[in-house]
C-alpha atoms as a PDB file:
ATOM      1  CA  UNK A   1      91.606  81.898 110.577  1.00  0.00           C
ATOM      2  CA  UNK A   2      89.916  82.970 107.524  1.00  0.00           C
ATOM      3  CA  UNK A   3      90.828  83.349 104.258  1.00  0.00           C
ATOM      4  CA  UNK A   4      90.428  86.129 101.103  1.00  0.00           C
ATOM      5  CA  UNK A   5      91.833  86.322  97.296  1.00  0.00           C
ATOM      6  CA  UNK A   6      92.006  89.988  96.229  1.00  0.00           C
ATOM      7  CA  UNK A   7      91.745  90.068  92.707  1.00  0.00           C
ATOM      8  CA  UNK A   8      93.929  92.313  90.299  1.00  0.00           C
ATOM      9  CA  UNK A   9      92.749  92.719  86.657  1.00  0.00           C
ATOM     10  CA  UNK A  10      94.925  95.548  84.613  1.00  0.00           C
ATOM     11  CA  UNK A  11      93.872  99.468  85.595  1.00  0.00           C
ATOM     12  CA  UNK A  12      92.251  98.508  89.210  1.00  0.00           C
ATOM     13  CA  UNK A  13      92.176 101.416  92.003  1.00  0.00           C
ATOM     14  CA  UNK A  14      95.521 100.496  93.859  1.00  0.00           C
ATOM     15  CA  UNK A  15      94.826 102.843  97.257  1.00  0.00           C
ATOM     16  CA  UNK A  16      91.485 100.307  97.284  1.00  0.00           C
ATOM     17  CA  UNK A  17      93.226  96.600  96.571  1.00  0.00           C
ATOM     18  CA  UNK A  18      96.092  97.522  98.708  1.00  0.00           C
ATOM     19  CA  UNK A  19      94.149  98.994 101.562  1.00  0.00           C
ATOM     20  CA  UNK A  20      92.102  96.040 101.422  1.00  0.00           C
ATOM     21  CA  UNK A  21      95.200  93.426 101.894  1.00  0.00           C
ATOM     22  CA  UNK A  22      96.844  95.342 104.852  1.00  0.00           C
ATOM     23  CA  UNK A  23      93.765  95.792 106.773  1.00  0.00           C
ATOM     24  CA  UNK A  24      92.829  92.149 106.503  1.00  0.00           C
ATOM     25  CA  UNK A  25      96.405  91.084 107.023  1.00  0.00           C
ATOM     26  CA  UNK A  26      96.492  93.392 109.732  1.00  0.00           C
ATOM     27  CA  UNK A  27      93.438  91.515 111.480  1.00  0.00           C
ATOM     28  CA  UNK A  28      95.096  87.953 111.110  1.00  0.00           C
ATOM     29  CA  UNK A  29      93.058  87.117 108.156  1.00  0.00           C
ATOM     30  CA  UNK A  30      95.423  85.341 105.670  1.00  0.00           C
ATOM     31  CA  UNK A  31      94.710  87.047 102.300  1.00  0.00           C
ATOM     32  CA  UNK A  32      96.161  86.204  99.117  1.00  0.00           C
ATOM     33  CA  UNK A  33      96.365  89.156  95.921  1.00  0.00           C
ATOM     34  CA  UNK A  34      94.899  86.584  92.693  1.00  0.00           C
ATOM     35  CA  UNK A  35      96.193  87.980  89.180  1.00  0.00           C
ATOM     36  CA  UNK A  36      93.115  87.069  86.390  1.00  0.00           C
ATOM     37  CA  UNK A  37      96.107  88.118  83.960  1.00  0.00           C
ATOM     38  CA  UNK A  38      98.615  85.537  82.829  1.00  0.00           C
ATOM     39  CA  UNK A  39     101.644  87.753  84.481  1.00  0.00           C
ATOM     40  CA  UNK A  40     101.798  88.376  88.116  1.00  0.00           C
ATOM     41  CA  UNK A  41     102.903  91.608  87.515  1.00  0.00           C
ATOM     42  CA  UNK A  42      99.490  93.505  87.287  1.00  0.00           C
ATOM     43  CA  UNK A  43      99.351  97.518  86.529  1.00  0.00           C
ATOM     44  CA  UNK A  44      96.816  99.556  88.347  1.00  0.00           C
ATOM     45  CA  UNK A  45      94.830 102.431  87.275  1.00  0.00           C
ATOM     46  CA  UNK A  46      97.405 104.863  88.126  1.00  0.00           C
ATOM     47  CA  UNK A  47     100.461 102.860  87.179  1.00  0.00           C
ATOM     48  CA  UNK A  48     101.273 101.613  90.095  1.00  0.00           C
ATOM     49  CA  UNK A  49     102.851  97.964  89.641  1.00  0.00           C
ATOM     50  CA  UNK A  50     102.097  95.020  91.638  1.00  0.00           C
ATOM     51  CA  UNK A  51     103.338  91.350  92.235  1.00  0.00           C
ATOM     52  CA  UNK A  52     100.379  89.494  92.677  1.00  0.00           C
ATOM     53  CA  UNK A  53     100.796  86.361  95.170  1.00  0.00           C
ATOM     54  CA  UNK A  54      98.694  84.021  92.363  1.00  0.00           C
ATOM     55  CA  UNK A  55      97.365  83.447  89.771  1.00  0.00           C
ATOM     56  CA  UNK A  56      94.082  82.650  88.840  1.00  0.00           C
ATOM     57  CA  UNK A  57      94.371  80.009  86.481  1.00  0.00           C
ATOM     58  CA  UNK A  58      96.807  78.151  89.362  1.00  0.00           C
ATOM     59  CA  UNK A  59      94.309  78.764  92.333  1.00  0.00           C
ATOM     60  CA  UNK A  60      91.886  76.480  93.823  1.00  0.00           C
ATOM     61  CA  UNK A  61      89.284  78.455  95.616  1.00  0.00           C
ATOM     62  CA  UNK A  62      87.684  75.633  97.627  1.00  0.00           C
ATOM     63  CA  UNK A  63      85.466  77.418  99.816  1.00  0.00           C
ATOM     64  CA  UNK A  64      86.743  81.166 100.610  1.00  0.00           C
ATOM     65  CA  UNK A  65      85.259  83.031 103.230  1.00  0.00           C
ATOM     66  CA  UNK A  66      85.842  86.343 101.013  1.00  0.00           C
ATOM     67  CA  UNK A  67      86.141  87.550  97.612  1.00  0.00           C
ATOM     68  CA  UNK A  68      87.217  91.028  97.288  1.00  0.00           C
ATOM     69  CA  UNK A  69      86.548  93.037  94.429  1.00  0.00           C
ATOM     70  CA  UNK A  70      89.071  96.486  94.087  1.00  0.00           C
ATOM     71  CA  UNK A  71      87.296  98.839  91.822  1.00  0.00           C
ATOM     72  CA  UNK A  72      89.227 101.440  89.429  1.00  0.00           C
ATOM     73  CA  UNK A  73      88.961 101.811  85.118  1.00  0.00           C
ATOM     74  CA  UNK A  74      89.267  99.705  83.621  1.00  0.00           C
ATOM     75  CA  UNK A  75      89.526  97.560  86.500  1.00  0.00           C
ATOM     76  CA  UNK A  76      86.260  96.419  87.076  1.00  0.00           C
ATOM     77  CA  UNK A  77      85.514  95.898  83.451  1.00  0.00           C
ATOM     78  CA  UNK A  78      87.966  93.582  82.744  1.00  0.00           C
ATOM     79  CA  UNK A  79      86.916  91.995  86.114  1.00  0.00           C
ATOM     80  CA  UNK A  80      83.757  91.722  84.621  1.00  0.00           C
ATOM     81  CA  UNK A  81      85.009  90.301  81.612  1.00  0.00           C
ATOM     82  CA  UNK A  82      86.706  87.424  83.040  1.00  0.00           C
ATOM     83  CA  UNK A  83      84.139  84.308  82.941  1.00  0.00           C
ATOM     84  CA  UNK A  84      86.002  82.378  85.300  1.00  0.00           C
ATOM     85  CA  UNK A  85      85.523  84.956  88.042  1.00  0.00           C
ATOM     86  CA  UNK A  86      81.986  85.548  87.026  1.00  0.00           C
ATOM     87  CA  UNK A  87      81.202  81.951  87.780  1.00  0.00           C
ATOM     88  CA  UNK A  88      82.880  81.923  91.209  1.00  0.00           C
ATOM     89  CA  UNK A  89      81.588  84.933  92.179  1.00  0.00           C
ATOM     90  CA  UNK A  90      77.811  83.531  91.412  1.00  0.00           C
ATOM     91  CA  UNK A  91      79.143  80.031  93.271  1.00  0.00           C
ATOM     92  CA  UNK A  92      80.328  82.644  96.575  1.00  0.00           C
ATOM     93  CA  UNK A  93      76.737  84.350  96.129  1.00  0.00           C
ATOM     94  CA  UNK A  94      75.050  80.999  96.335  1.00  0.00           C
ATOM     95  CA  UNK A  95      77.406  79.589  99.198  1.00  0.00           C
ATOM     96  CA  UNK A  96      76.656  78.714 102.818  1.00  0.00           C
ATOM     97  CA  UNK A  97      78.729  81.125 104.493  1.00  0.00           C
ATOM     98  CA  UNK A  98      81.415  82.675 101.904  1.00  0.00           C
ATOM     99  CA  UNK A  99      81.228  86.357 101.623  1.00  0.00           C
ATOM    100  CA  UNK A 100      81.779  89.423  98.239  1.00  0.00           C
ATOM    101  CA  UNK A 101      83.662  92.449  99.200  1.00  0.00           C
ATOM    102  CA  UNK A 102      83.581  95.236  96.425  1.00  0.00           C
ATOM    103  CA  UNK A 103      84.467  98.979  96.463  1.00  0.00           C
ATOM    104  CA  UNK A 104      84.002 101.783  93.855  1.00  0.00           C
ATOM    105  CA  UNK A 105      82.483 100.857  90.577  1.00  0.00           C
ATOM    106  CA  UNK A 106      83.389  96.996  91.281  1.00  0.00           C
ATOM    107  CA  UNK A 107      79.502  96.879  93.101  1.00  0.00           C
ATOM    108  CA  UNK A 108      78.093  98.268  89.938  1.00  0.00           C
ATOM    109  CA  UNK A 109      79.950  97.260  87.089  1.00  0.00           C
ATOM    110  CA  UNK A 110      80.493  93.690  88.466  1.00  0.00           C
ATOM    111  CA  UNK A 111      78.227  92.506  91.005  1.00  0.00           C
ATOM    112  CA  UNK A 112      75.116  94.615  89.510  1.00  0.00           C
ATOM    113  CA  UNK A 113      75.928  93.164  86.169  1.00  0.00           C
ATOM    114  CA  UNK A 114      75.554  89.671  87.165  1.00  0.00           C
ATOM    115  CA  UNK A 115      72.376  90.146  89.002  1.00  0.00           C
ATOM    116  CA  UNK A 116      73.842  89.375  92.532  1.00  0.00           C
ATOM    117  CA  UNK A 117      72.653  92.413  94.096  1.00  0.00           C
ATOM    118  CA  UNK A 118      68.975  92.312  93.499  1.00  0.00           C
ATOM    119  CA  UNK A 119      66.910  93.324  96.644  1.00  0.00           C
ATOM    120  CA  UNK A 120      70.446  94.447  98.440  1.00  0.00           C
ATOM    121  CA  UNK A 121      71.079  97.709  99.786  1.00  0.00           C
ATOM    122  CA  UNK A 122      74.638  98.761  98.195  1.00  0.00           C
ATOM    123  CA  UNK A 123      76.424 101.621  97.036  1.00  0.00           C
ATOM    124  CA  UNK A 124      79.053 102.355  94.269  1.00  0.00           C
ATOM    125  CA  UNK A 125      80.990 105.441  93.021  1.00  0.00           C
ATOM    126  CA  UNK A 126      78.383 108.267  91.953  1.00  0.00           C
ATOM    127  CA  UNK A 127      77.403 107.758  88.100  1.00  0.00           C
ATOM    128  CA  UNK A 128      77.153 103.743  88.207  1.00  0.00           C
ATOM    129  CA  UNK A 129      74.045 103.188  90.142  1.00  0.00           C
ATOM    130  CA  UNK A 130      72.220 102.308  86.851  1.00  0.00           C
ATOM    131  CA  UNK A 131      74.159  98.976  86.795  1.00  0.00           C
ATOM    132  CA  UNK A 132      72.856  97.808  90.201  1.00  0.00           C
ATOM    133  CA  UNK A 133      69.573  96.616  89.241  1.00  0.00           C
ATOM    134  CA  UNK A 134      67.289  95.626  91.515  1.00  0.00           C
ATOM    135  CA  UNK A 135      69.563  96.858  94.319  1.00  0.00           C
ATOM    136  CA  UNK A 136      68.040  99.394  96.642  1.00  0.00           C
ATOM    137  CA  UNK A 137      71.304 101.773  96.346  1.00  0.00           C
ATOM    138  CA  UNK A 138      72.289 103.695  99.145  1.00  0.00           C
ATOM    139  CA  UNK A 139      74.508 107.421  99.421  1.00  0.00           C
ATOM    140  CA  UNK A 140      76.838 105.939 101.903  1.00  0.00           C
ATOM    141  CA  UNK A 141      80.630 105.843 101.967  1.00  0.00           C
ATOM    142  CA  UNK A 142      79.955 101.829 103.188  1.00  0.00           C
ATOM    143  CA  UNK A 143      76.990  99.395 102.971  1.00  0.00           C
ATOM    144  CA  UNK A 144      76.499  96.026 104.382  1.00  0.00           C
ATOM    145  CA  UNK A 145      73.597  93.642 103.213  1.00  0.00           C
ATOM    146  CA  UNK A 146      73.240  90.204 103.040  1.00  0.00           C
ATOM    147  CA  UNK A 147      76.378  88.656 101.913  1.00  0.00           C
ATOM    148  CA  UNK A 148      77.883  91.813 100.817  1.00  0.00           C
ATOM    149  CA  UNK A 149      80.260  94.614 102.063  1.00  0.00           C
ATOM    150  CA  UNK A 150      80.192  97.248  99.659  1.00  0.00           C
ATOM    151  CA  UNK A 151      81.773 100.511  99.236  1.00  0.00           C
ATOM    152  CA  UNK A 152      81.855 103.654  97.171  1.00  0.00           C
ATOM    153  CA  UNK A 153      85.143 105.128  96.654  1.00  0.00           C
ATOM    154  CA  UNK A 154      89.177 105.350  97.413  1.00  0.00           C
ATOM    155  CA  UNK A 155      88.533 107.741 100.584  1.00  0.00           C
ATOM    156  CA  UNK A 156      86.358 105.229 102.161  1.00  0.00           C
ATOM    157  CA  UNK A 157      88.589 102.184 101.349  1.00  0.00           C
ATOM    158  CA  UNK A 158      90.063 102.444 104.781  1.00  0.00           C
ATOM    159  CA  UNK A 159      86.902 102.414 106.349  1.00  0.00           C
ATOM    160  CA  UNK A 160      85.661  99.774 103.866  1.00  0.00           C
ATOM    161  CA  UNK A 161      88.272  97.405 105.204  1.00  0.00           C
ATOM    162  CA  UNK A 162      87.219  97.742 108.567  1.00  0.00           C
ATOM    163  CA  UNK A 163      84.119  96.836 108.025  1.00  0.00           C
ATOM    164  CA  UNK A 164      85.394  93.587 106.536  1.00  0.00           C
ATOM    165  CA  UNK A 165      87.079  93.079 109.180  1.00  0.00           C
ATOM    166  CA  UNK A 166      84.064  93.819 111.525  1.00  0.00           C
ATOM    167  CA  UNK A 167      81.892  91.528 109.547  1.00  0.00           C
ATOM    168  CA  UNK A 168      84.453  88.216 110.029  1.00  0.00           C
ATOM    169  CA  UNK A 169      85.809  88.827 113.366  1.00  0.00           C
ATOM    170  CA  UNK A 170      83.511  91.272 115.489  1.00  0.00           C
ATOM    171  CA  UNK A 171      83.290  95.326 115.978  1.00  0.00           C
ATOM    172  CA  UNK A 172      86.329  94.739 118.922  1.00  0.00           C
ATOM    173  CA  UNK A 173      88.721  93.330 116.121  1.00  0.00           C
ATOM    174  CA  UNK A 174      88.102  96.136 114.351  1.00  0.00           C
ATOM    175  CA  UNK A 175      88.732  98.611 116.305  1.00  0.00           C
ATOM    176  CA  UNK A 176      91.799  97.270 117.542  1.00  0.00           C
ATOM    177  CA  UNK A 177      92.829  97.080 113.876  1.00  0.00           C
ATOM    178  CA  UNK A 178      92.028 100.348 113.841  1.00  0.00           C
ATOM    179  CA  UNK A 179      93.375 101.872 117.134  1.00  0.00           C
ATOM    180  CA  UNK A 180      96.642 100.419 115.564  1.00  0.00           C
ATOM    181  CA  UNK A 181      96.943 102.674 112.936  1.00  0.00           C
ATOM    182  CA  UNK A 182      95.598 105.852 114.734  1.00  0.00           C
ATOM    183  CA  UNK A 183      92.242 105.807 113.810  1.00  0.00           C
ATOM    184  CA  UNK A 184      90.341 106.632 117.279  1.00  0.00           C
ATOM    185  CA  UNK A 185      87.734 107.842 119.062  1.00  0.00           C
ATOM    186  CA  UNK A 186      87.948 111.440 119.322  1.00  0.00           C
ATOM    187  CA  UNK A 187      85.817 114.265 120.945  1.00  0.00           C
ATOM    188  CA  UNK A 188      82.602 114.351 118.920  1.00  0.00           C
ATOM    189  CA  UNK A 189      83.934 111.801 116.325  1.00  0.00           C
ATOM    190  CA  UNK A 190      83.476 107.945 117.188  1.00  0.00           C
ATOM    191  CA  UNK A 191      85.039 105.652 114.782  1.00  0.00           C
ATOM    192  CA  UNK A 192      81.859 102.785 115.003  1.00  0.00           C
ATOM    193  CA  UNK A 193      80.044 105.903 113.477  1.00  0.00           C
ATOM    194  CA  UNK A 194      82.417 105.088 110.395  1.00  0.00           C
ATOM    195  CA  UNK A 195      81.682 100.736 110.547  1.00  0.00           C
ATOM    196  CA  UNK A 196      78.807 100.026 107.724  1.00  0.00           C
END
């Protein structure tokens, strides 16, 4: 079974972290919410309180097969911010086979920053692109490349998660994840259409 950390950092977009973990958890993929605050208790963006299952400064990450990156302001920033995840996040971009999952302005604002997205195609929320230098940005609600699942906004976190999902256990996985919850094929709308 694989594994993913979540990470929470004060004002992150809670419809995207918490999408994220019941998706994955949904699909048998034991995730694990990481605090980078000293409280488990971390506030999201629209004050929205959760109870992280770690904390960072008490985690080992010895090889993860995802990182996952909510976005929200100041969410990302103060992911940003935090060396420790910087450093881990360049170890999981340099890795054999562990994978970065970021939504919203997390691609931008985080992964851009560092330099990790050069020559990927990725996307962010509208007004960040600027930060993804070197990244050959794409207008799509989700983008896969390389290493990378990325994704540009709350509505899409749904879909977003999926695509995780696709991208560790195959497109069948997914959909059964995603028959589960209602999310179907319907005349003139099939849901692969949605998978990035």
């Amino acid at each position: 079974m694989s594994n993913a950390f979540v990470f929470l950092a004060e004002g992150f977009e809670e419809i995207e972290a918490l999408t994220a973990v019941d998706v994955l958890r949904r699909a048998g993929i034991d995730v694990k919410t990481v605090s980078i605050t000293s409280a488990l208790q971390v506030k999201g963006a629209h004050g929205v309180t959760v109870n992280a299952d770690l904390l960072y400064d008490n985690t080992l990450f010895s090889s993860p097969d995802w990182l996952v990156l909510p976005g929200g302001m100041p969410g990302a920033t103060n992911l940003y911010e935090f060396a420790p995840l910087q450093g881990l996040l360049k170890r999981q971009a340099t890795s054999e086979s562990g994978k970065i999952a970021a939504i919203c302005a997390a691609p931008a604002v985080v992964l851009g920053r560092l330099g990790l997205l050069e020559g990927e195609k990725a996307t962010c929320y509208p007004g960040f692109e600027e930060l993804m230098t070197g990244a050959v940005v794409e207008d799509k609600p989700v983008v896969v490349s390389g290493k990378f699942v990325l994704g540009n906004g709350p509505s899409n976190a749904m879909i977003w998660a999926l695509t995780i999902v696709k991208e560790d256990m195959g497109l069948q996985e997914a959909e059964k994840v995603a028959n589960g919850m209602l999310l179907y094929d319907k005349p003139g709308i099939a849901i692969t259409n949605f998978f990035g």
